[in-house]
Each structure stands twice: as C-alpha cells, then as structure tokens.
N, C-alpha and C. Protein backbone atom coordinates (compact mmCIF):
# COMPACT_ATOMS: atom_id res chain seq x y z
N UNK A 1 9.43 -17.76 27.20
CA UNK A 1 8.85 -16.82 26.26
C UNK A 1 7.70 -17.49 25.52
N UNK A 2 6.83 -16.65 25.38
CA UNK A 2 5.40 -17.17 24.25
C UNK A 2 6.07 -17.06 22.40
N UNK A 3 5.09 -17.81 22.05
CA UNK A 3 5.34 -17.76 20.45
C UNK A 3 4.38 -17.44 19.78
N UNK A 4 4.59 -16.45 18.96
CA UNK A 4 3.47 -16.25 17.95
C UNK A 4 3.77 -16.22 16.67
N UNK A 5 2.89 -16.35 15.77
CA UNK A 5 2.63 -16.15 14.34
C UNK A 5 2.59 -14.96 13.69
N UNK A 6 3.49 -14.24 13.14
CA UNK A 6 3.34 -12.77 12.91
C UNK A 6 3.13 -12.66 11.37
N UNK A 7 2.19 -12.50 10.85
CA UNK A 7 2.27 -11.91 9.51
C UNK A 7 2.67 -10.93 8.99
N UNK A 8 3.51 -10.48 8.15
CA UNK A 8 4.05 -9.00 7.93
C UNK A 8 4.08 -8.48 6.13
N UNK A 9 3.42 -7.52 6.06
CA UNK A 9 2.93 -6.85 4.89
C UNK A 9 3.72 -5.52 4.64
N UNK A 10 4.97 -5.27 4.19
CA UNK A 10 5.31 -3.68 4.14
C UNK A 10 5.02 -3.47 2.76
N UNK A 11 4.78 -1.83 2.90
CA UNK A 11 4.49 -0.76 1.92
C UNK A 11 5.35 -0.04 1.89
N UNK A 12 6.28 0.15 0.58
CA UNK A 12 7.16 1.42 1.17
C UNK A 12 6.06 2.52 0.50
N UNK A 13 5.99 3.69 1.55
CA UNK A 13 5.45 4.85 1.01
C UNK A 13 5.49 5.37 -0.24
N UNK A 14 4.47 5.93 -1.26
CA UNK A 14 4.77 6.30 -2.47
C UNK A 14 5.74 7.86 -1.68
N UNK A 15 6.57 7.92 -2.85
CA UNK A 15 7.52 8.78 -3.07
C UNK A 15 8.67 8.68 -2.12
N UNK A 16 9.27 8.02 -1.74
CA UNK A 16 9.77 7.19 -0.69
C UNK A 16 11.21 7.36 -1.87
N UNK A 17 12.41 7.84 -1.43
CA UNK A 17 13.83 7.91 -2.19
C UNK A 17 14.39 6.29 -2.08
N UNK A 18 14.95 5.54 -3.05
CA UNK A 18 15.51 4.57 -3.19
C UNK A 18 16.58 4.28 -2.24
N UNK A 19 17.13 5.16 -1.99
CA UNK A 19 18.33 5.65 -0.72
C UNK A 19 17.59 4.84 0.51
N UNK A 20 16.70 6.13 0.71
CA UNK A 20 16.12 5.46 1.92
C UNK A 20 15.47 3.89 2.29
N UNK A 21 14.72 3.42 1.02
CA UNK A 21 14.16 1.67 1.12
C UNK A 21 15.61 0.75 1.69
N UNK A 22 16.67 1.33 0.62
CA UNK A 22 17.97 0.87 0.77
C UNK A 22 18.47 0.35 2.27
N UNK A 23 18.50 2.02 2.70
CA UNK A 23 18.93 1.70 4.02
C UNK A 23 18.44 1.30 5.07
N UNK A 24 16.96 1.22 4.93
CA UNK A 24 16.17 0.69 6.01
C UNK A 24 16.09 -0.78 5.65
N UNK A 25 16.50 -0.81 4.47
CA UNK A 25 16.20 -2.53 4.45
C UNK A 25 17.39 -3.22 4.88
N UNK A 26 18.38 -2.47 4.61
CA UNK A 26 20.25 -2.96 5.23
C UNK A 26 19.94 -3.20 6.64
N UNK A 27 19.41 -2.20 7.07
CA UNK A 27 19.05 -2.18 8.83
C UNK A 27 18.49 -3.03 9.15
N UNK A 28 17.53 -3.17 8.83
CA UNK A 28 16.23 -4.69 8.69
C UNK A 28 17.28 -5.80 8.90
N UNK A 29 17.86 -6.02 8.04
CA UNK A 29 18.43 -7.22 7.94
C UNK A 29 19.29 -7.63 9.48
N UNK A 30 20.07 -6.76 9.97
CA UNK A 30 20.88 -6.31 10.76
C UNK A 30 20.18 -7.06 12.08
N UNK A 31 19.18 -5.75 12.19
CA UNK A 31 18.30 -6.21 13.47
C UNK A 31 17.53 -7.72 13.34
N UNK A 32 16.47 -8.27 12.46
CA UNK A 32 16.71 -9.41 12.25
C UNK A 32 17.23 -10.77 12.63
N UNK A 33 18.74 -10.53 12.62
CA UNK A 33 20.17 -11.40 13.04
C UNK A 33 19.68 -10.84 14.77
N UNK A 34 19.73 -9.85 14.72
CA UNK A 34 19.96 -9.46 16.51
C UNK A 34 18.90 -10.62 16.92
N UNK A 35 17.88 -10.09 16.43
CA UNK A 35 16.58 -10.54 17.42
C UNK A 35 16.89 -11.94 17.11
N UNK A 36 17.35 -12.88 16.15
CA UNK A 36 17.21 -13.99 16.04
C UNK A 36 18.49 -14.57 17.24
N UNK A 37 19.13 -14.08 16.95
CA UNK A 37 20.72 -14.08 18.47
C UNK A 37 20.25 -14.21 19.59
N UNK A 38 19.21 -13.28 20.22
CA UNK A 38 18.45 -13.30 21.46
C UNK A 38 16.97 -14.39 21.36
N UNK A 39 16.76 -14.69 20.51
CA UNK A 39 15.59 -15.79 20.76
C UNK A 39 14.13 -14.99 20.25
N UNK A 40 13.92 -14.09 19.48
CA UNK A 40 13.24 -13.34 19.63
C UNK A 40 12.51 -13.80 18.29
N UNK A 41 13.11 -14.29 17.24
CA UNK A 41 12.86 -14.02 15.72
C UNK A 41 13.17 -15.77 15.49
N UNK A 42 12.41 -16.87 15.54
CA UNK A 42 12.97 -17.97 15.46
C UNK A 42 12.48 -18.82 14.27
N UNK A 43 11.94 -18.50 13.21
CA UNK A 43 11.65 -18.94 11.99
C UNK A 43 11.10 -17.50 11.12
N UNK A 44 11.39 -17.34 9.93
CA UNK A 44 11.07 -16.76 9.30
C UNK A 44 10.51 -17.18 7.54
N UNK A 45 9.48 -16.94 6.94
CA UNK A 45 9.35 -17.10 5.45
C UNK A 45 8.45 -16.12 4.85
N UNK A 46 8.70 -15.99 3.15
CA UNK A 46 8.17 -15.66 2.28
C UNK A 46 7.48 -16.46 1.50
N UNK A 47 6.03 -16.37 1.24
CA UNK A 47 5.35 -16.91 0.64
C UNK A 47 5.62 -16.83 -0.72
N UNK A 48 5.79 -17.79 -1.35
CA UNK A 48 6.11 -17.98 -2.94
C UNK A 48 5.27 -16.71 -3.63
N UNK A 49 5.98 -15.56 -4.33
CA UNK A 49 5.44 -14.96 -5.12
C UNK A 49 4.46 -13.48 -4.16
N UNK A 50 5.28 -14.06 -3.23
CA UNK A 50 4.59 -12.41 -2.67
C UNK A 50 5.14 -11.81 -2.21
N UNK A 51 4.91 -10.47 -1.35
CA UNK A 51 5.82 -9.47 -1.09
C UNK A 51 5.38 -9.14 0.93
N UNK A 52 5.53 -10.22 1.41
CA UNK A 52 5.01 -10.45 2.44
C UNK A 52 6.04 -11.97 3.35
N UNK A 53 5.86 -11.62 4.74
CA UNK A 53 6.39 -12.56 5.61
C UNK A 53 5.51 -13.12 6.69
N UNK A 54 5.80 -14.46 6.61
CA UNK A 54 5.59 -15.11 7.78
C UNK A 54 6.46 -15.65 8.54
N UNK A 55 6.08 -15.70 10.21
CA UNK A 55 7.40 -15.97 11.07
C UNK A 55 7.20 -16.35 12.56
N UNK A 56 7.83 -16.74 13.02
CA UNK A 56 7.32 -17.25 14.47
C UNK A 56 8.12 -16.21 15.05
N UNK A 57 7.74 -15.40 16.13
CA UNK A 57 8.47 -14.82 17.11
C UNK A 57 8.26 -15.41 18.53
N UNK A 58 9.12 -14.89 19.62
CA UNK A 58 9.12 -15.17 20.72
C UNK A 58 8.83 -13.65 21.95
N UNK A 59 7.98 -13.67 22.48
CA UNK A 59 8.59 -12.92 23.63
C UNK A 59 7.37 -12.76 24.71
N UNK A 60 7.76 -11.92 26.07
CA UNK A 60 7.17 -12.57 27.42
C UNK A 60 5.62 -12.72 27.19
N UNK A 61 5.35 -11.56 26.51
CA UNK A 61 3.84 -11.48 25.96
C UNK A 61 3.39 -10.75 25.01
N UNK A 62 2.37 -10.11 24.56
CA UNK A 62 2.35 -9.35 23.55
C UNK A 62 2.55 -7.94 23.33
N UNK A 63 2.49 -7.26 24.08
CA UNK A 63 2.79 -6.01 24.53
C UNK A 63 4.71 -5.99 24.33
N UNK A 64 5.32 -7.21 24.83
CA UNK A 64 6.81 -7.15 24.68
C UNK A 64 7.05 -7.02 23.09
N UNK A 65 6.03 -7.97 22.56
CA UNK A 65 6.41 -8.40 20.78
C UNK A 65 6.01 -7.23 20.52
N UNK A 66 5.33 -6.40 20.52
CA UNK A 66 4.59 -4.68 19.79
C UNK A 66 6.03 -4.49 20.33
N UNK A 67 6.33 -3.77 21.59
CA UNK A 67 7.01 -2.58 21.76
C UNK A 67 8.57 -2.91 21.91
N UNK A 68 9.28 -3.79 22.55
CA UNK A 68 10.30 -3.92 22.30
C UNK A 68 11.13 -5.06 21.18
N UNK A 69 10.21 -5.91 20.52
CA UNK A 69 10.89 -6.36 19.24
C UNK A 69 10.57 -5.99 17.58
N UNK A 70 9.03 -5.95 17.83
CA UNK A 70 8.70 -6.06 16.15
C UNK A 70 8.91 -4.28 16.46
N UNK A 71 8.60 -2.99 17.32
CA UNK A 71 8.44 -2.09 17.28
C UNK A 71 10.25 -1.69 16.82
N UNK A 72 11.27 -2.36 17.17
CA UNK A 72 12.29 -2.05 16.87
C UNK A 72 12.78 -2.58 15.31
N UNK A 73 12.17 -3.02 14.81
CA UNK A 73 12.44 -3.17 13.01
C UNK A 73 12.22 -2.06 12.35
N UNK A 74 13.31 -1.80 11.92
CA UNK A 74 13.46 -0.16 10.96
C UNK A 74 12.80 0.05 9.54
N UNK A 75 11.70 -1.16 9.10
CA UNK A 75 10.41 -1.01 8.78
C UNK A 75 9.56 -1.06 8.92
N UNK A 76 9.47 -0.92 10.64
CA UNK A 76 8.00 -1.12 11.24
C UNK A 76 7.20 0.20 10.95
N UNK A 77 7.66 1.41 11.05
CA UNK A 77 6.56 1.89 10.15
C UNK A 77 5.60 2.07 8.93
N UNK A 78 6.42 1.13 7.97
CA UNK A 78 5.84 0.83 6.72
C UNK A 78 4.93 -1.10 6.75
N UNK A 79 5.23 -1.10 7.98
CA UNK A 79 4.28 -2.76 8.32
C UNK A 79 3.20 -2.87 8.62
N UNK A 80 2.53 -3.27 7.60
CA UNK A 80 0.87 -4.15 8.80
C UNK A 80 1.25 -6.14 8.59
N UNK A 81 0.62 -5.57 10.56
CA UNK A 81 0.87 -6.66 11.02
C UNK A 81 -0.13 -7.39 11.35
N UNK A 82 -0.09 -8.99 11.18
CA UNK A 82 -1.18 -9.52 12.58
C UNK A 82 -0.70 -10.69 13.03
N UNK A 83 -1.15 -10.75 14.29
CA UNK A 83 -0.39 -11.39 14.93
C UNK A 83 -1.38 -12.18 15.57
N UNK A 84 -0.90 -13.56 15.84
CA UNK A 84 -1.59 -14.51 16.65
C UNK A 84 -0.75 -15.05 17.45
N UNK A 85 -1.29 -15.29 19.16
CA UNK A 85 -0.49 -15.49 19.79
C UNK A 85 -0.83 -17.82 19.54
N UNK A 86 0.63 -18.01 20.06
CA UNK A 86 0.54 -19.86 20.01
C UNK A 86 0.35 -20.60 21.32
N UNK A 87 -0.15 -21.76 20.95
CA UNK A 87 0.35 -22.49 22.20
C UNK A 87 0.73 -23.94 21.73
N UNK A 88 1.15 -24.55 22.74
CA UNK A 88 1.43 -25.80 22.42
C UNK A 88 0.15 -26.72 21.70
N UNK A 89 0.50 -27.44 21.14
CA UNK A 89 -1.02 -28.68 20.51
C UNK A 89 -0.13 -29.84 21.43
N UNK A 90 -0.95 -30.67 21.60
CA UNK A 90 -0.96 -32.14 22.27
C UNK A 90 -0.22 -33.16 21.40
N UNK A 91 -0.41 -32.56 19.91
CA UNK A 91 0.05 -33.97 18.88
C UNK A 91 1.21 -32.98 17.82
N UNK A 92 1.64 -31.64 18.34
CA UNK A 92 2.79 -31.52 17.27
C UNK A 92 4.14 -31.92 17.77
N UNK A 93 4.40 -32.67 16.66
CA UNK A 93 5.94 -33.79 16.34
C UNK A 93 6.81 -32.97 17.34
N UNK A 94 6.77 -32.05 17.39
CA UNK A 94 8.20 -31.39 17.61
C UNK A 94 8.07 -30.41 18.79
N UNK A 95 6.89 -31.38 19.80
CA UNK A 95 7.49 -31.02 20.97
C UNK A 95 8.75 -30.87 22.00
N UNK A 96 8.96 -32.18 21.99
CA UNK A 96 10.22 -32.19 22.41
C UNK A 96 10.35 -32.95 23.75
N UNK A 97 8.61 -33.04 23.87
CA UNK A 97 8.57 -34.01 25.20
C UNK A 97 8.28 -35.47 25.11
N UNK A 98 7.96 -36.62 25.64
CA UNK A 98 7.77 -37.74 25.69
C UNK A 98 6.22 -38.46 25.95
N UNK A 99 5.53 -36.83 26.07
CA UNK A 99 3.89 -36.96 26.84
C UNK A 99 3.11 -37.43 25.90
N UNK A 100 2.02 -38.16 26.13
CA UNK A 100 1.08 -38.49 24.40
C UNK A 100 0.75 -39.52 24.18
C-alpha cells in the first residue's frame, strides 16, 4: 500500500442538531479503529489548538484513499481535505532497511 499525508478540516454545518455532530462523531471514532485494524489509518494528530487533523493513511492508490477509506468516514461530508501522496526518502531513520 502507498502512504499519504492527509490533512483534514471539518465544518459541522450551521444549524446542524447536536444529536446529529454526536452521532456522527461516535461513528467517526468507530470507523477510525476499523481502518486503523486493516492498515488503512496508521498515525493520526491534532495540531495544538486547532480544530483540524493530520495523519498518514495507507492505500493501493489514490482513488482507493477518496473512495473506499477516507470516503467511508461518517464526516466526510463535512471534510476538506488535502492530500499528498509519500514516498520513501533515502535518509528517514525509520526505514527499516539497512541501505545508506
């Protein structure tokens, strides 16, 4: 699987019932765990003091990350996203290989 950098910005809609943020955010959480179970969701953070995420995802390419992972988060309609796809660097620590 590829890795990318996903930035994530939600809005909940003005007039949006408390009920509903509620339960989509319970869900969120839920799926989350899934995708992180399957390899999909493999670091996640919040930037000190904001209302926003950063996160590494995984999947075959980008079209997979739109439609079958980030498209399945039950606040992806209230998300802007951007996304950069990764690749390996030559000199980060935590390759895992012996090459260099």
């Amino acid at each position: 699987m590829r890795e990318f950098l996903v930035e994530i910005t939600t809005t909940v809609p003005e007039g949006t019932g408390q009920d509903e943020v509620d339960r989509r955010r319970a869900a969120e959480a839920v799926r989350a765990g899934e995708l992180a179970a399957t390899g999909h969701l493999t670091r996640l953070w919040r930037p000190v003091g904001e209302l926003r995420s950063i996160g590494v995802w995984r999947a075959a390419d980008e079209a997979e990350l739109h439609e079958k992972v980030l498209g399945t988060l039950p606040l992806r309609p209230w998300m802007t996203l951007t996304v950069t796809p990764l690749e390996s660097h030559p000199n980060d620590p935590g390759r895992g290989d012996s090459a260099g």
